[in-house]
Each structure stands twice: as C-alpha cells, then as structure tokens.
Protein backbone atom coordinates (compact mmCIF):
# COMPACT_ATOMS: atom_id res chain seq x y z
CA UNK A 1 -141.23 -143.52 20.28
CA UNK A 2 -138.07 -142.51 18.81
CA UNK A 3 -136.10 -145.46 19.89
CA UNK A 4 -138.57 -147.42 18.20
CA UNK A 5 -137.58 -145.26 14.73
CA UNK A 6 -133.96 -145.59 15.48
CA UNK A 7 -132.50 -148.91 15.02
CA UNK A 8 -128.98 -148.06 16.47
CA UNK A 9 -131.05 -146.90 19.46
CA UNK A 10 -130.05 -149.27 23.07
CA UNK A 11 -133.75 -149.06 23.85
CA UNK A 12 -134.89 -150.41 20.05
CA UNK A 13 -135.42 -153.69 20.79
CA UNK A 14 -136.87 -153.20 23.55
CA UNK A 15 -139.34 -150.58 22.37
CA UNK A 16 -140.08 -152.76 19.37
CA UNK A 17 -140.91 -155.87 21.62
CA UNK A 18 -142.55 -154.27 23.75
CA UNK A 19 -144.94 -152.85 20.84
CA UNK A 20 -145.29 -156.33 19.24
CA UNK A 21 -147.50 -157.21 22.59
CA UNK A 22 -149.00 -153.90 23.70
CA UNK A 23 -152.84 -154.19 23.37
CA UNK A 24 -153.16 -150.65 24.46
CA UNK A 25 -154.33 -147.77 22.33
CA UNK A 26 -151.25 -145.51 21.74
CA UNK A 27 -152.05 -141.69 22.42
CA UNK A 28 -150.15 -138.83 21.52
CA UNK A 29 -150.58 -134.92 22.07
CA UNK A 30 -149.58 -132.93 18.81
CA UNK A 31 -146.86 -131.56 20.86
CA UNK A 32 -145.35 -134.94 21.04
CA UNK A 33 -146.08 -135.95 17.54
CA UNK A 34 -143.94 -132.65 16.82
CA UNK A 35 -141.13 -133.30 18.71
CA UNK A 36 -140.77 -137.02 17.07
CA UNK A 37 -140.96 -135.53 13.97
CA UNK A 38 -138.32 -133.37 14.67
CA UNK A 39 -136.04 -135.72 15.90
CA UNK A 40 -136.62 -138.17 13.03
CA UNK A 41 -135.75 -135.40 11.07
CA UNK A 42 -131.86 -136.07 11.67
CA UNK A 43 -132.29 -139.32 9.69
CA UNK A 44 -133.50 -138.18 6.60
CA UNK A 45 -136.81 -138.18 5.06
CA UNK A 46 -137.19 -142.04 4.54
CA UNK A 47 -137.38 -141.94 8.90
CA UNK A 48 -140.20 -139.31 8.48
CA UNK A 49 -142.05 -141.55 6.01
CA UNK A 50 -142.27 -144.31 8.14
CA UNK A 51 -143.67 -142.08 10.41
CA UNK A 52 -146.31 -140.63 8.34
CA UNK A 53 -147.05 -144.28 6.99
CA UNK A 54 -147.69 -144.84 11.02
CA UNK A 55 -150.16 -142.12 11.34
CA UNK A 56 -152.12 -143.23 7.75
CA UNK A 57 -152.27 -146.64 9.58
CA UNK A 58 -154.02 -145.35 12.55
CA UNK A 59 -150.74 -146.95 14.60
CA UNK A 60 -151.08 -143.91 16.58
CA UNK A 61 -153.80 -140.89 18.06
CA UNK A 62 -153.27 -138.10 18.39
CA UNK A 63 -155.45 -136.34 20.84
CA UNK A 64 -156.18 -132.76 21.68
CA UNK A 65 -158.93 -131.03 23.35
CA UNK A 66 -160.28 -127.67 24.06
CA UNK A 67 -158.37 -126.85 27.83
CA UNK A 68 -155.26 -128.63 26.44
CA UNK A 69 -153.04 -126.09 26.31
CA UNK A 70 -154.71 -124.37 29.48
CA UNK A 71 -154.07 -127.83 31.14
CA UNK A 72 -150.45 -128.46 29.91
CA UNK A 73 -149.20 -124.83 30.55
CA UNK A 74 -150.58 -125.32 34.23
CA UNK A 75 -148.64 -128.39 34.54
CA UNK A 76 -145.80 -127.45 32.82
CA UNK A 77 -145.40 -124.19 35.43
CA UNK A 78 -145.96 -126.41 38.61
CA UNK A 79 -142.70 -128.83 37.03
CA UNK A 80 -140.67 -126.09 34.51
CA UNK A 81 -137.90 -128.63 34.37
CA UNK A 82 -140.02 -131.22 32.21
CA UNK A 83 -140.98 -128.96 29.24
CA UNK A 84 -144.58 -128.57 27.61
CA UNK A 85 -144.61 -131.58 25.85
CA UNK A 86 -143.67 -134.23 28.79
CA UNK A 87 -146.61 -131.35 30.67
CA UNK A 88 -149.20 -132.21 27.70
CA UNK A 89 -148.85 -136.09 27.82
CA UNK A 90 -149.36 -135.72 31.48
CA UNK A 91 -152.43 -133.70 31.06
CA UNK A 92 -153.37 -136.13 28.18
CA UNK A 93 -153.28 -139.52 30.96
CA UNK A 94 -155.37 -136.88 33.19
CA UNK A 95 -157.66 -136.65 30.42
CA UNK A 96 -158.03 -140.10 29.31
CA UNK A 97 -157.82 -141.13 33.37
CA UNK A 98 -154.91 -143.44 32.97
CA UNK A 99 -151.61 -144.12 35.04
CA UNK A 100 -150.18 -145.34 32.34
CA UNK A 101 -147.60 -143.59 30.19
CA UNK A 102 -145.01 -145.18 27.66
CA UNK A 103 -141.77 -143.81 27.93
CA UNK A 104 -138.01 -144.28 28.66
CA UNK A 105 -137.40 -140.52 30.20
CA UNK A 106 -137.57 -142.41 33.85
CA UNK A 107 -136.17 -139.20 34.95
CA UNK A 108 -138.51 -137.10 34.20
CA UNK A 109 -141.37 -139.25 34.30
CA UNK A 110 -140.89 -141.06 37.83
CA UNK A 111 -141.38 -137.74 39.54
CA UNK A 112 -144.24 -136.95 38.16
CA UNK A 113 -147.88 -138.23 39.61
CA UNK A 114 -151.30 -138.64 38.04
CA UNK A 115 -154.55 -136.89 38.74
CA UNK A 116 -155.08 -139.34 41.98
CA UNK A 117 -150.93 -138.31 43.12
CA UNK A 118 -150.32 -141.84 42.12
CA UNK A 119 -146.83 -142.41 40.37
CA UNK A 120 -146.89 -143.17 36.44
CA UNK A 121 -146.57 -146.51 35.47
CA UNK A 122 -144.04 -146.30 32.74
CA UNK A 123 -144.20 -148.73 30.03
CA UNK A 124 -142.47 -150.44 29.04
CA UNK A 125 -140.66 -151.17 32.26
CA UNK A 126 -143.65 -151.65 34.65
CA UNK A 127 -145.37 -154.09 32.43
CA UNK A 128 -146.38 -156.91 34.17
C-alpha cells in the first residue's frame, strides 16, 4: 500500500495498475493500517489525508476480531523474523480463508503458507 501513496516509489505504477483492475475487497488489520500511517507520515500531512480520504471512501477494511491478537502473536512467535503486523495479515487470510495476500515484501511473504500449508499468492505478481 505504500507504494501506491508514494509516487517516486519503483513499484507505483505498478501498484496503481494493478488497483485500477482488482475486483477484490481490500482487507487490512489495524496493525497494518498503523504502520502505513506511519510511513506516510514522512511525506507530510497532505500523504495522510489521502489516506484518511481512502478509509471515508470505504477503499479499504479494516478487520479485527476477538482471537486476533491471540492469533497473530502465535504466528508471529512460530516466524519472529516477519514482525506482528506481516503475523496479523497472515492470521487475517486465515480468517477470511484466502491465499491471497497483496504485497511486494516477496521476502517475507513467499515463505510463509496459509492455513492449508499452501504458499501465498501475492498480488500483484501472481495475478493471472
């Protein structure tokens, strides 16, 4: 999501085409709603706006749920090198039973499996 926010981004265009066709619901834990908030924060409060102007839209949900921290600490102890918040969106696609997760953090993401131990298919890149 933040390439999408940051034009001088390398992945912009490409997160900004790809969202021109997705069809697909975007979810988001709070967690990652923080963190992109953060990050915008380094442009200035116009970035942020946009943002917010997002969320009043409805471009985005944001999804939490009683066990979600339970479930994202778990995960996040099992794989301590990809943080609580990359642990909560995986706990959110167990939720929501989805392989689907949109992302460029192949690094992280690739090694990581779904409720069935199926890989992730990351989107953009594995759109077909």
């Amino acid at each position: 999501m933040l390439a999408l926010y940051d034009a001088d981004d390398d992945l912009h265009r490409d997160a900004a085409a790809w969202l021109t066709d997705v069809d697909d619901e975007l979810v988001m834990t709070p967690l990652a709603l923080a963190e992109l908030d953060h990050h915008l924060g380094r442009f200035g409060a116009g970035a942020r706006q946009v943002l917010y102007d997002d969320l009043d839209r409805g471009s985005y949900v944001v999804r939490w749920w009683a066990d979600a921290l339970t479930e994202s600490v778990a995960i996040a102890r099992r794989r301590p090198d990809i943080g609580l918040t990359d642990a909560s969106l995986v706990a959110l696609a167990n939720r929501l039973r989805t392989n689907r997760i949109a992302t460029f953090d192949h690094r992280d993401f690739r090694t990581l499996t779904d409720a069935s131990g199926e890989p992730f298919v990351l989107l953009p890149a594995d759109a077909t």
